[in-house]
C-alpha atoms as a PDB file:
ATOM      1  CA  UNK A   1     -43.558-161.817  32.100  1.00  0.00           C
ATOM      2  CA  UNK A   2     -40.485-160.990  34.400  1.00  0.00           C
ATOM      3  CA  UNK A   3     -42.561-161.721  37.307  1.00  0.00           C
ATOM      4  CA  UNK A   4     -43.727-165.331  35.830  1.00  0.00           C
ATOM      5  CA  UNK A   5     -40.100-166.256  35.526  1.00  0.00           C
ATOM      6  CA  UNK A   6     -38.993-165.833  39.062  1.00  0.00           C
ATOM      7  CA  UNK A   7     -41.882-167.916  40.181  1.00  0.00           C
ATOM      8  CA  UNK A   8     -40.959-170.303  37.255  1.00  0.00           C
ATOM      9  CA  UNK A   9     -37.265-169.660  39.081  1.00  0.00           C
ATOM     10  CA  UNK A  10     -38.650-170.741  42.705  1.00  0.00           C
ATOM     11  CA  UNK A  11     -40.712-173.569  41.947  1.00  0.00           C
ATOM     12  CA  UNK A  12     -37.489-174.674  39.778  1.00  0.00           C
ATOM     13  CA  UNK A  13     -35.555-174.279  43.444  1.00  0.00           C
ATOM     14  CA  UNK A  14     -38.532-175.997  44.903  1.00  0.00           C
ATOM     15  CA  UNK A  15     -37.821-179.255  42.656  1.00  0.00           C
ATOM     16  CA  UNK A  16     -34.260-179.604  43.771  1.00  0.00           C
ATOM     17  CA  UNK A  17     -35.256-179.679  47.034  1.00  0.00           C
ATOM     18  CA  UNK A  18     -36.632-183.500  48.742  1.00  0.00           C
ATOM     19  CA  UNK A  19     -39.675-182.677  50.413  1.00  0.00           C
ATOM     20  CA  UNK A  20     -40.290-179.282  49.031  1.00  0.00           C
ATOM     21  CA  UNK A  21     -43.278-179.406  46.092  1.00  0.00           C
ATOM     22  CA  UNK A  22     -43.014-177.473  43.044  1.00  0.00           C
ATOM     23  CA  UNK A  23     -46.484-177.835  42.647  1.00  0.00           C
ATOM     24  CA  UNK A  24     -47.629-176.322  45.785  1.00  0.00           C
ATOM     25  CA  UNK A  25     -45.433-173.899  45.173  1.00  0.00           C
ATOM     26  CA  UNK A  26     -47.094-173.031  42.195  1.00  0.00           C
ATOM     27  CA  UNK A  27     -50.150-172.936  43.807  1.00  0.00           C
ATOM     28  CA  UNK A  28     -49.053-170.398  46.401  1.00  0.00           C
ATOM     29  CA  UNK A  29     -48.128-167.775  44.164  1.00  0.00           C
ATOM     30  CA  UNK A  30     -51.032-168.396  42.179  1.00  0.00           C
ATOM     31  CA  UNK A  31     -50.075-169.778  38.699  1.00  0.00           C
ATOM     32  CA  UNK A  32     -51.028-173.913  39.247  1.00  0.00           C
ATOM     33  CA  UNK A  33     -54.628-173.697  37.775  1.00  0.00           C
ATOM     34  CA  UNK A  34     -53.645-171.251  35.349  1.00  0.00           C
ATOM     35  CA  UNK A  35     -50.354-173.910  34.106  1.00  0.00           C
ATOM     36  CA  UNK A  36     -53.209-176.697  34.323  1.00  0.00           C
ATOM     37  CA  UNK A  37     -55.517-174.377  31.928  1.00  0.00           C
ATOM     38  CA  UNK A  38     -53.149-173.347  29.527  1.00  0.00           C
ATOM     39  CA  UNK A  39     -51.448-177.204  29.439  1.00  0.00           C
ATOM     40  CA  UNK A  40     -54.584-179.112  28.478  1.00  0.00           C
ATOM     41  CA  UNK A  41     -55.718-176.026  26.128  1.00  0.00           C
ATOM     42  CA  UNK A  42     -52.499-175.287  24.594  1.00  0.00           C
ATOM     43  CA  UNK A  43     -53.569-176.396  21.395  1.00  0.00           C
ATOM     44  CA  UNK A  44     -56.716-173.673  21.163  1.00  0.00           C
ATOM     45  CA  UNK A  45     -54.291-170.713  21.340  1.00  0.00           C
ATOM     46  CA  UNK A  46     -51.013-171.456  20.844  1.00  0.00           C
ATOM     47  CA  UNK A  47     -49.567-167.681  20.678  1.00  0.00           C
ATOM     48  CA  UNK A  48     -51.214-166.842  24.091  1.00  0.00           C
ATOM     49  CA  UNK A  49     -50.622-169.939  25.759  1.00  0.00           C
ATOM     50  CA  UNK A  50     -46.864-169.946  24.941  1.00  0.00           C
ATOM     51  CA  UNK A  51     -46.560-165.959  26.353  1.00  0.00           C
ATOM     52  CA  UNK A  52     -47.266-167.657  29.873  1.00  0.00           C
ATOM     53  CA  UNK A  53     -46.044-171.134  30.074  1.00  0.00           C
ATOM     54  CA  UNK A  54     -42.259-169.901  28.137  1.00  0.00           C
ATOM     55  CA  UNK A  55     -41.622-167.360  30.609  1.00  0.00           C
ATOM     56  CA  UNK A  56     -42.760-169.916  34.018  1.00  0.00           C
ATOM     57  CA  UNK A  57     -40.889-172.265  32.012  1.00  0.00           C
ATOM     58  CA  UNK A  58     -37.379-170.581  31.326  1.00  0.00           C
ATOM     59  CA  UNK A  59     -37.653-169.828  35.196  1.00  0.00           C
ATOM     60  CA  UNK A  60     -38.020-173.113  35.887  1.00  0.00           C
ATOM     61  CA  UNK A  61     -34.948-174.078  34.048  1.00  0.00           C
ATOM     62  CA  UNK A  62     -33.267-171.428  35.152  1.00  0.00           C
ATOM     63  CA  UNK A  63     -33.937-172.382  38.896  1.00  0.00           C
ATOM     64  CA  UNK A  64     -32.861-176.100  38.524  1.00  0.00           C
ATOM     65  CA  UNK A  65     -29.840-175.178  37.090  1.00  0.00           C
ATOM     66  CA  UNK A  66     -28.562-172.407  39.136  1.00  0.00           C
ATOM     67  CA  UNK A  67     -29.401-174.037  42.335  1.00  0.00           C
ATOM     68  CA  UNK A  68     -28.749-177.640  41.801  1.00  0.00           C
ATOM     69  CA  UNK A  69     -25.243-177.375  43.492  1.00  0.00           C
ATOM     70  CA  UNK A  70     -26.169-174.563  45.889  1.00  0.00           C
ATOM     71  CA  UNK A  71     -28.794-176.350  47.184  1.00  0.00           C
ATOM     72  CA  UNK A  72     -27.461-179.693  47.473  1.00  0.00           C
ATOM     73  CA  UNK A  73     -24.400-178.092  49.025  1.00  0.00           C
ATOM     74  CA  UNK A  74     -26.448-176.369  51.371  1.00  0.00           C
ATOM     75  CA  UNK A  75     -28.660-179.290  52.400  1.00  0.00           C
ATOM     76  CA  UNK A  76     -25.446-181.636  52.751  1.00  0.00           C
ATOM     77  CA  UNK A  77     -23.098-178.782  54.910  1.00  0.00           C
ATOM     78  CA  UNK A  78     -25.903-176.778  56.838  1.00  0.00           C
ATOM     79  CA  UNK A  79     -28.647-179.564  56.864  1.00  0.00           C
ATOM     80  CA  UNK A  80     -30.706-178.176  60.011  1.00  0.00           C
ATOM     81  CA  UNK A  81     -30.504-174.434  58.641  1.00  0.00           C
ATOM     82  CA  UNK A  82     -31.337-175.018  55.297  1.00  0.00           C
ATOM     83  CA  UNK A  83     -34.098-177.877  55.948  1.00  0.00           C
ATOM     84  CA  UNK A  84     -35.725-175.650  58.719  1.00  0.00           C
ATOM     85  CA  UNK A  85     -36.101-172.773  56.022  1.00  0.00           C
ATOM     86  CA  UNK A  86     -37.339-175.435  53.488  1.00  0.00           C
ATOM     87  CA  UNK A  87     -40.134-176.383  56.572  1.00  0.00           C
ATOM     88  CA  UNK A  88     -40.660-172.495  56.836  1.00  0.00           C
ATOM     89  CA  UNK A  89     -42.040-172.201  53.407  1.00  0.00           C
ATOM     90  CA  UNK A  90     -44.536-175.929  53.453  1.00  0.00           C
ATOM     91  CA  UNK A  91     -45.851-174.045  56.504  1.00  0.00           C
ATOM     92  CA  UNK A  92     -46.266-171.024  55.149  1.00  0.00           C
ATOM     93  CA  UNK A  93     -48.376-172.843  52.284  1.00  0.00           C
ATOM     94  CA  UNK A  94     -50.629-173.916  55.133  1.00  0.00           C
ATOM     95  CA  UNK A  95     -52.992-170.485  55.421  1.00  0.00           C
ATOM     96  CA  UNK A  96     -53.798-170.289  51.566  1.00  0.00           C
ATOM     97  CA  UNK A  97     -54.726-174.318  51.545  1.00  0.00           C
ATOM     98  CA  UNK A  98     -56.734-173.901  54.477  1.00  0.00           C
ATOM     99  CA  UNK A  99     -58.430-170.875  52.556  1.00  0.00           C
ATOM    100  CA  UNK A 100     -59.134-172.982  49.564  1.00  0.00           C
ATOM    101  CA  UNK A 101     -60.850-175.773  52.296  1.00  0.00           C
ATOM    102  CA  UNK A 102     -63.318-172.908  53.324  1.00  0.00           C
ATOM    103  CA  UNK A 103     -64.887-173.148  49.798  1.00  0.00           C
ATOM    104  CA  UNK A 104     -67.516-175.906  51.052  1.00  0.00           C
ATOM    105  CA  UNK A 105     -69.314-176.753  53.861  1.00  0.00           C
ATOM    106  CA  UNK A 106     -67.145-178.291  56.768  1.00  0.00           C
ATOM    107  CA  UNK A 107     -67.968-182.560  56.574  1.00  0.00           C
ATOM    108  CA  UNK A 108     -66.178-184.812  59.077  1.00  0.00           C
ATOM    109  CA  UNK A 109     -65.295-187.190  56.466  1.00  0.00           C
ATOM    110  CA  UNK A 110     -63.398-185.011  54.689  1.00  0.00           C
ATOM    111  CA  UNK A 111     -60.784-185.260  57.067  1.00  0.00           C
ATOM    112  CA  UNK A 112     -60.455-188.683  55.954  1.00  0.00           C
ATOM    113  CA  UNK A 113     -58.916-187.078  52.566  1.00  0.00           C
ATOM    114  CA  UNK A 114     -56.204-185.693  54.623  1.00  0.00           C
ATOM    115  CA  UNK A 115     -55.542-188.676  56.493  1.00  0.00           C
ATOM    116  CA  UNK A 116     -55.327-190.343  53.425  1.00  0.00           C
ATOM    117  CA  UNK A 117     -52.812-188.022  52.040  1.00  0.00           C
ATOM    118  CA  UNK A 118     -50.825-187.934  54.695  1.00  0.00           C
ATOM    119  CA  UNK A 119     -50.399-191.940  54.854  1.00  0.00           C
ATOM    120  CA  UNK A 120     -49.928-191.999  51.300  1.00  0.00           C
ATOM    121  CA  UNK A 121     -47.229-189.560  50.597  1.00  0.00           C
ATOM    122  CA  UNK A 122     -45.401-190.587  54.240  1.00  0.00           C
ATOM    123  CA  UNK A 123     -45.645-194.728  53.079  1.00  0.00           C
ATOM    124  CA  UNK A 124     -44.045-193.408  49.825  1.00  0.00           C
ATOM    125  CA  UNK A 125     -41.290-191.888  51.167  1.00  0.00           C
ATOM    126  CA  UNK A 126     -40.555-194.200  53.308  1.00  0.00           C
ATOM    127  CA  UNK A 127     -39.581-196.664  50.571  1.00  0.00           C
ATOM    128  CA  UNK A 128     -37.035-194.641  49.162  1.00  0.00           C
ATOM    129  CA  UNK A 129     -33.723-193.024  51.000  1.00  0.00           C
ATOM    130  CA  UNK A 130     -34.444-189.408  51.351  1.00  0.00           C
ATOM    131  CA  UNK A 131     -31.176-189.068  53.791  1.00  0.00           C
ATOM    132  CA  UNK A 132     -28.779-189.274  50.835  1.00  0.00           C
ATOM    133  CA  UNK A 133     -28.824-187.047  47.281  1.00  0.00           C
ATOM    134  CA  UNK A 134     -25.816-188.498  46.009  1.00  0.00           C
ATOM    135  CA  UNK A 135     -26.307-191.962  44.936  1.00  0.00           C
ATOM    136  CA  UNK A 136     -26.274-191.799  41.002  1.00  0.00           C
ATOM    137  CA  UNK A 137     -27.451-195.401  39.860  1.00  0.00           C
ATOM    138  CA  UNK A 138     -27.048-194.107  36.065  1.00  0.00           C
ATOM    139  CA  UNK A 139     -24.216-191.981  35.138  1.00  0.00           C
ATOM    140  CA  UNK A 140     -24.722-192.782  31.545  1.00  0.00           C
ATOM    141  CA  UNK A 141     -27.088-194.318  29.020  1.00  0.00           C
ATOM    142  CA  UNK A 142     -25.386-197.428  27.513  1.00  0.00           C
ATOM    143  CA  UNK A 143     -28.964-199.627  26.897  1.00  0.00           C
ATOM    144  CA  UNK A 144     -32.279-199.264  26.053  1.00  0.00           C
ATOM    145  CA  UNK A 145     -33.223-200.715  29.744  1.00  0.00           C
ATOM    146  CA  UNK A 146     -31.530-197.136  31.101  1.00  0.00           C
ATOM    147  CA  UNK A 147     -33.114-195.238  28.434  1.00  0.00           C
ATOM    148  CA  UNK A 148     -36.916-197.097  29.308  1.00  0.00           C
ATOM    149  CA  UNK A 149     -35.645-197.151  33.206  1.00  0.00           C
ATOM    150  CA  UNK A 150     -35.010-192.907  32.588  1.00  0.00           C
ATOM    151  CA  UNK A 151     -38.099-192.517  30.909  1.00  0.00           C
ATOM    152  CA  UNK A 152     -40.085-194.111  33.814  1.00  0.00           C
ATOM    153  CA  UNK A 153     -38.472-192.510  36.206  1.00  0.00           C
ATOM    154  CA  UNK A 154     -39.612-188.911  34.146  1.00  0.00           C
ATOM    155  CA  UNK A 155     -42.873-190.080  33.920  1.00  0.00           C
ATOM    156  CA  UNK A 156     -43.835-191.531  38.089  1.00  0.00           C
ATOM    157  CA  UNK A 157     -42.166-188.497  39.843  1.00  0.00           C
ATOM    158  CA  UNK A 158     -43.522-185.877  37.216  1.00  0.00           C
ATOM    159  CA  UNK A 159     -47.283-187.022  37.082  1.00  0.00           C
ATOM    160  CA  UNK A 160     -47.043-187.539  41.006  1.00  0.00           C
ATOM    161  CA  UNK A 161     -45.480-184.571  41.295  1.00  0.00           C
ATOM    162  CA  UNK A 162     -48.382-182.327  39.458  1.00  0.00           C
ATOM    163  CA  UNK A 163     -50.808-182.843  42.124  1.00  0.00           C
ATOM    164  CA  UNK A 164     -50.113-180.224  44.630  1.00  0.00           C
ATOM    165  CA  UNK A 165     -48.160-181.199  47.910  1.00  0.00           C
ATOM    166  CA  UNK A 166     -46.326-184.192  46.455  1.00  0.00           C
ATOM    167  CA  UNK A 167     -42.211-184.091  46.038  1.00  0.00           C
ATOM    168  CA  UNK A 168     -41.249-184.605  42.811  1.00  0.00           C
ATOM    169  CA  UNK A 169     -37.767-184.989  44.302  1.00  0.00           C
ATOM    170  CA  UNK A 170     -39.205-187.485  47.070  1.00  0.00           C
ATOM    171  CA  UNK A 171     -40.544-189.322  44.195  1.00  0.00           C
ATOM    172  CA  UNK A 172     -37.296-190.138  42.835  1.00  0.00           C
ATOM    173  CA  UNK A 173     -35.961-190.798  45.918  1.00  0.00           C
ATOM    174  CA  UNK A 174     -38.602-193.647  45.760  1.00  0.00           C
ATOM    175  CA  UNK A 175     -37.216-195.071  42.697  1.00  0.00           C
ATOM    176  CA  UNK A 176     -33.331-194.238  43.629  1.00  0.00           C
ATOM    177  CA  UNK A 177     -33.001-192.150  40.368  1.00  0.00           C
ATOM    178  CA  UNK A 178     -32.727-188.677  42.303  1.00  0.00           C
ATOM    179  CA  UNK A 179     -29.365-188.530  42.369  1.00  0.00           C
ATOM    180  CA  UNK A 180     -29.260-189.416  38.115  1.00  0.00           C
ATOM    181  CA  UNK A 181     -30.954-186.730  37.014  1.00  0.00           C
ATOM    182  CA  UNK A 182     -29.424-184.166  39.837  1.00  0.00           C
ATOM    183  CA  UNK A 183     -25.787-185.247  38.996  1.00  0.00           C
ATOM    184  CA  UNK A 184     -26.892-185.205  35.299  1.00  0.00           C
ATOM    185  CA  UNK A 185     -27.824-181.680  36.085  1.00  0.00           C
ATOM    186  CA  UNK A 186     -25.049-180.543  37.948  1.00  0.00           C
ATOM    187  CA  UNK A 187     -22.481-181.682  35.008  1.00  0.00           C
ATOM    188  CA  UNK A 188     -24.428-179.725  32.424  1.00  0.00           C
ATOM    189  CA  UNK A 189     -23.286-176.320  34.554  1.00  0.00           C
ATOM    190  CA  UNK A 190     -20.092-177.738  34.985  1.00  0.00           C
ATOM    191  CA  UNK A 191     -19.363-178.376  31.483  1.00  0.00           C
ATOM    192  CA  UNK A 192     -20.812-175.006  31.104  1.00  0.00           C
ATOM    193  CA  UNK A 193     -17.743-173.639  33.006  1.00  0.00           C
ATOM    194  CA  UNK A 194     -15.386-175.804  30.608  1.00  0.00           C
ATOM    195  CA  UNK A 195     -16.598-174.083  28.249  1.00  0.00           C
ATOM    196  CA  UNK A 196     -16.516-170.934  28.856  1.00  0.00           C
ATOM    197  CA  UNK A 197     -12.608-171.439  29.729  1.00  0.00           C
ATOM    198  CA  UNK A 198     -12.381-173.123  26.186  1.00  0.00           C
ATOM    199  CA  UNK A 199     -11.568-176.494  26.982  1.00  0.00           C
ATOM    200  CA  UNK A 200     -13.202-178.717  25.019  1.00  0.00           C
ATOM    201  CA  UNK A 201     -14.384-181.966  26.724  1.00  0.00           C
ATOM    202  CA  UNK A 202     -17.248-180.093  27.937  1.00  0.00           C
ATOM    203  CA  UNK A 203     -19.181-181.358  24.692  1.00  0.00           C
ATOM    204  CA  UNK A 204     -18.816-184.691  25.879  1.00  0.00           C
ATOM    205  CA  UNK A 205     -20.091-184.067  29.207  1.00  0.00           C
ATOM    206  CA  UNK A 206     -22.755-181.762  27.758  1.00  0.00           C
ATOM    207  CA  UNK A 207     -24.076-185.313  25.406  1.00  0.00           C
ATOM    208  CA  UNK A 208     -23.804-187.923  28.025  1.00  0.00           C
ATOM    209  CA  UNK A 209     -25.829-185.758  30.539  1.00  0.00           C
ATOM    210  CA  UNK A 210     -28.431-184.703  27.848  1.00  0.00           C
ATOM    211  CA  UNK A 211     -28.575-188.681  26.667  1.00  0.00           C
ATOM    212  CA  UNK A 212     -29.737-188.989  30.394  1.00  0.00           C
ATOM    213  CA  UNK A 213     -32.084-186.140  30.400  1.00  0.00           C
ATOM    214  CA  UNK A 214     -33.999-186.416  27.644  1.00  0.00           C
ATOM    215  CA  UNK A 215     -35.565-189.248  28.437  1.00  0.00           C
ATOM    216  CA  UNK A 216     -36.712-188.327  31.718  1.00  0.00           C
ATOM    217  CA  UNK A 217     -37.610-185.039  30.006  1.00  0.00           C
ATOM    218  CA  UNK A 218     -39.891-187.184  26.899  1.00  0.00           C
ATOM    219  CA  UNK A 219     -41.218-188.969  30.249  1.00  0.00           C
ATOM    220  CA  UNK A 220     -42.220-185.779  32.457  1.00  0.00           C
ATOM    221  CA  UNK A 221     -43.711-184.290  29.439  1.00  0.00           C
ATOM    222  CA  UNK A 222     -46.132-187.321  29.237  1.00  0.00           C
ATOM    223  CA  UNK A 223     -46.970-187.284  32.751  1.00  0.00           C
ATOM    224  CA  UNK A 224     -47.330-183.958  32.942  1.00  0.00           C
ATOM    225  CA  UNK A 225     -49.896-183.684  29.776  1.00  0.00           C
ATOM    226  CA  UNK A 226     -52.236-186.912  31.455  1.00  0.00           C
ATOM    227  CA  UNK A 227     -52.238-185.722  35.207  1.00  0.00           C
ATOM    228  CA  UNK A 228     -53.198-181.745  34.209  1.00  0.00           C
ATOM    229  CA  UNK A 229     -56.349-183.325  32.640  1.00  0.00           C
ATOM    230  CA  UNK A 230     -57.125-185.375  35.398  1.00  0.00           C
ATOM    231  CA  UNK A 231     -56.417-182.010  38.141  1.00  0.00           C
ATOM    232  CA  UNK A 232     -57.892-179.737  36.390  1.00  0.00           C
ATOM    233  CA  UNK A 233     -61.025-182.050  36.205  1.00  0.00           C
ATOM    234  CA  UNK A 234     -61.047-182.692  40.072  1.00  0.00           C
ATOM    235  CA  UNK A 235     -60.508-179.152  40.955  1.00  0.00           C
ATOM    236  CA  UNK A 236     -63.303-177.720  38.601  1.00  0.00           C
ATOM    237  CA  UNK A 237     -65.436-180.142  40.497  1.00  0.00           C
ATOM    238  CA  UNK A 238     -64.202-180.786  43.504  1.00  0.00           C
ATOM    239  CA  UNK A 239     -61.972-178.305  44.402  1.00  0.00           C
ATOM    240  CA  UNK A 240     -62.290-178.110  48.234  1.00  0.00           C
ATOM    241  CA  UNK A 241     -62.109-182.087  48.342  1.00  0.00           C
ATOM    242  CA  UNK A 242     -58.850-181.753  46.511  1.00  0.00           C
ATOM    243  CA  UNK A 243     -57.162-179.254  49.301  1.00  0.00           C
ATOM    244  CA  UNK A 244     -58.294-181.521  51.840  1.00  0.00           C
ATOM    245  CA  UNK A 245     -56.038-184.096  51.013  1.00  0.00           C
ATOM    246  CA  UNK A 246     -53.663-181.422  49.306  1.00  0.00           C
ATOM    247  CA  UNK A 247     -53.281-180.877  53.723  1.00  0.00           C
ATOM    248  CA  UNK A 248     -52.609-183.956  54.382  1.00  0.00           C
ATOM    249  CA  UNK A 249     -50.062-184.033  51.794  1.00  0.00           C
ATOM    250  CA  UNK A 250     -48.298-180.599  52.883  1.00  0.00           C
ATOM    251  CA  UNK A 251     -48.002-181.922  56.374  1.00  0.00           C
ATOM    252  CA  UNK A 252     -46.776-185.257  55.229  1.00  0.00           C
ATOM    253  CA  UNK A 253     -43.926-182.916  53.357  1.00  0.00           C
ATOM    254  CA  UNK A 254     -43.419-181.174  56.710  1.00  0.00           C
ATOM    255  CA  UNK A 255     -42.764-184.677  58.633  1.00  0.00           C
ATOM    256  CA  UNK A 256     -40.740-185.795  55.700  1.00  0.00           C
ATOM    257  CA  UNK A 257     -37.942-182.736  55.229  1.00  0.00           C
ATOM    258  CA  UNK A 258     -37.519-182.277  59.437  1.00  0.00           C
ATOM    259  CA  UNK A 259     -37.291-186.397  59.009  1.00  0.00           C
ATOM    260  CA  UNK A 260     -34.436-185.654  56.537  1.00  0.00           C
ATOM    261  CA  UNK A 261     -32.726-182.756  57.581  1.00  0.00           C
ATOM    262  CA  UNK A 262     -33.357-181.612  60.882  1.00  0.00           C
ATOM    263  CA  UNK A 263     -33.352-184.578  63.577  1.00  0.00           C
ATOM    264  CA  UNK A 264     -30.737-186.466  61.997  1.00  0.00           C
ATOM    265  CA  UNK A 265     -28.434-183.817  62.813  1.00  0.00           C
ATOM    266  CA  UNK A 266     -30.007-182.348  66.424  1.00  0.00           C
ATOM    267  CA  UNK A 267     -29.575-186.219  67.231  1.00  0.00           C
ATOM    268  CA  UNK A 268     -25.638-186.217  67.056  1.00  0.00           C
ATOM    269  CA  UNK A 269     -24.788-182.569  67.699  1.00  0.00           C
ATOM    270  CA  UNK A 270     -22.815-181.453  70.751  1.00  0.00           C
ATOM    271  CA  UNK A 271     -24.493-179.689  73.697  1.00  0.00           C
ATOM    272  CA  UNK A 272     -22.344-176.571  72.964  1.00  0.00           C
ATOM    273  CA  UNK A 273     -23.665-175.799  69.729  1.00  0.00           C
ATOM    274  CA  UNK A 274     -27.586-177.183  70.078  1.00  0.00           C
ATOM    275  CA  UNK A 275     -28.662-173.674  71.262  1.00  0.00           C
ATOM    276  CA  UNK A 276     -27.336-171.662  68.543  1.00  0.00           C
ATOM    277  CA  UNK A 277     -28.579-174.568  66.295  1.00  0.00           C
ATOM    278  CA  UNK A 278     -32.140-174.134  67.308  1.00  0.00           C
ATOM    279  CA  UNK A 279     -32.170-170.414  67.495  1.00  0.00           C
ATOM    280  CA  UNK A 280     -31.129-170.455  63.990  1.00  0.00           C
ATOM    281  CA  UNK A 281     -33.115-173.130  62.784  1.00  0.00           C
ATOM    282  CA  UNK A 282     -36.400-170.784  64.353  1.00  0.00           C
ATOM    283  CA  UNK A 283     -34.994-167.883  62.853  1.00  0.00           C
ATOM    284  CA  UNK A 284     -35.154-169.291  59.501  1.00  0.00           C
ATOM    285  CA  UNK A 285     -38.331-171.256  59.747  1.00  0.00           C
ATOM    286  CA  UNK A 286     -40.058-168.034  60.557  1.00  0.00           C
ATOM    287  CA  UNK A 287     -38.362-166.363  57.231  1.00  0.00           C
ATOM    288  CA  UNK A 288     -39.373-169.347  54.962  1.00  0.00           C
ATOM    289  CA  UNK A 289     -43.533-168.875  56.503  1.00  0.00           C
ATOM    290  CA  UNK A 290     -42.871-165.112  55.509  1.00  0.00           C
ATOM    291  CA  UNK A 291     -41.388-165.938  52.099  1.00  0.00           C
ATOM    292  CA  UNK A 292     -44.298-168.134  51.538  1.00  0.00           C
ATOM    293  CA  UNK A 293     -47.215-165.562  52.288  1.00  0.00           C
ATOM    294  CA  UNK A 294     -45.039-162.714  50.514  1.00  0.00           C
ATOM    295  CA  UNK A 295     -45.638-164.896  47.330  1.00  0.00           C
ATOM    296  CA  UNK A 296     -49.165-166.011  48.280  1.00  0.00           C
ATOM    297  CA  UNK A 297     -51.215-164.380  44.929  1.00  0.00           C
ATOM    298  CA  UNK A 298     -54.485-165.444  44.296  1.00  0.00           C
ATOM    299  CA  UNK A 299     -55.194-167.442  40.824  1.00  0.00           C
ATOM    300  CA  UNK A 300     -57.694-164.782  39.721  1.00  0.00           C
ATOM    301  CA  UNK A 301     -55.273-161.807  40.152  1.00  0.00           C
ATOM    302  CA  UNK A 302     -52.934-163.661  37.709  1.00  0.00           C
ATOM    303  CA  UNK A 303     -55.824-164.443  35.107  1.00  0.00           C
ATOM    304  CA  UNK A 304     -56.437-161.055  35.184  1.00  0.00           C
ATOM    305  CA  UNK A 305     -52.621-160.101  34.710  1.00  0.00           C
ATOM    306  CA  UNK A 306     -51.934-162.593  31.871  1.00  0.00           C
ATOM    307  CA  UNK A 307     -54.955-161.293  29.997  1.00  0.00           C
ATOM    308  CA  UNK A 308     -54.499-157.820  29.953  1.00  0.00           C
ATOM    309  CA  UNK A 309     -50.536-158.778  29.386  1.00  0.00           C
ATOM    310  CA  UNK A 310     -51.619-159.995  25.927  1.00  0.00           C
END
């Protein structure tokens, strides 16, 4: 249980993060197929079911919320440090995709899948500005257009963001509502702080930001209950086809976050400080590949675990 909620915790850090999938993440340390399994058959055991998702799901709360202004911080004062640790951990995802590919016979066209997802996700993110995280275009819900625009927004990145590879936070770039639901986010912990100093106008705070988040919460919901039907189908029967494009995807994610973090800043830095830059910026890609393969756990080891857990 303790161990479901700090992955639950990382993929939470993982959704913060433009570029980095919560998904894939998932998949790495082996819980994706079993959240997909117990999603679309909640229903058919309720008790069990609930011992595994609550657990993933507190730590993904958990994560969001304690890293929300860490990570932005980070991303916004150290951008080639932290986004070269971010690029550690897609490439650590790499080896266990690659090992999921292996399930069928090798077939030229399959690289077409990867192609595909590579143009795909890189088109989409394109559209959307992934260089800033701190445009809010709703800071409060005062129609039913926000509320419906919200909603939207909950559903598109959510259901995209299911399929393994694919930002969630990219996603919302796309549709310039990243910065919403992040700065909706980051007031909840701050009127958290309020009020655990006793002042009262946290509770205001704490009702416009969850009039902005549940919405987008009714919406992810949604799109999370139709796409885990639809992956679970293609992976049951075509799971290697799947991870094909699931690597086209990954790199795509890799292109995207050194797009966003890292060359922007190499591109203006002084001469004096681009060595230390790029030693550090290896350093820490190496530690993100490691921190990646540390948590890479194979789906039937966790089966296994859940079941004799219960």
């Amino acid at each position: 249980m303790l161990m479901n909620m700090i992955k639950g915790f990382l993929i939470g850090i993982a959704l913060v993060v433009p570029g980095l999938s919560g998904s894939i993440f998932a998949v790495v340390v082996g819980i994706y197929e079993p959240l997909l399994n117990s999603v679309n058959h909640f229903r058919s055991d309720i008790r069990r079911h609930s011992r595994f998702l609550g657990p993933v799901a507190v730590g993904v709360v958990l994560g969001i919320l304690a890293s929300t202004k860490l990570v932005l911080y980070l991303t916004e004062a150290f951008p080639i440090l932290a986004y070269a640790f971010f690029t550690g951990l897609v490439l650590g995802v790499i080896p266990f995709v690659l090992k999921k590919m292996r399930q069928i016979r090798f077939n030229p066209l399959y690289l077409l899948l990867s192609v595909g997802g590579f143009i795909i996700i890189w088109l989409l993110a394109q559209l959307g500005d992934t260089t800033s995280t701190t445009s809010v275009a709703i800071r409060q819900v005062t129609s039913m257009a926000d509320a419906g625009l919200l909603l939207f927004a909950g559903l598109f990145s959510v259901s995209l963001m299911a399929i393994p590879g694919i930002s969630g936070s990219v996603m919302l770039m796309v549709i310039n509502q990243y910065g919403t639901v992040y700065y909706a986010v980051s007031q909840l912990t701050d009127a958290a702080a309020l009020l655990f100093r006793g002042n009262g106008r946290a509770w205001g705070m704490i009702g416009t930001s969850l009039l902005v988040l549940l919405p987008f919460m009714i919406g992810a919901v949604v799109g999370l209950i139709l796409i885990a039907k639809l992956m679970e189908w293609l992976l049951k029967h075509f799971p290697a086809q799947v991870y094909y494009a699931v690597l086209g995807v990954v790199i795509a994610a890799i292109a995207i976050l050194l797009q966003t973090g890292v060359l922007p800043p190499f591109a203006t830095m002084a001469a004096n400080q681009l060595t230390i830059q790029v030693i550090g910026a290896v350093v820490l890609t190496v530690l993100g590949v490691i921190s990646a393969l540390f948590f890479d756990k194979p789906e039937e080891k966790v089966v296994e675990e859940e079941v004799h857990a219960l």
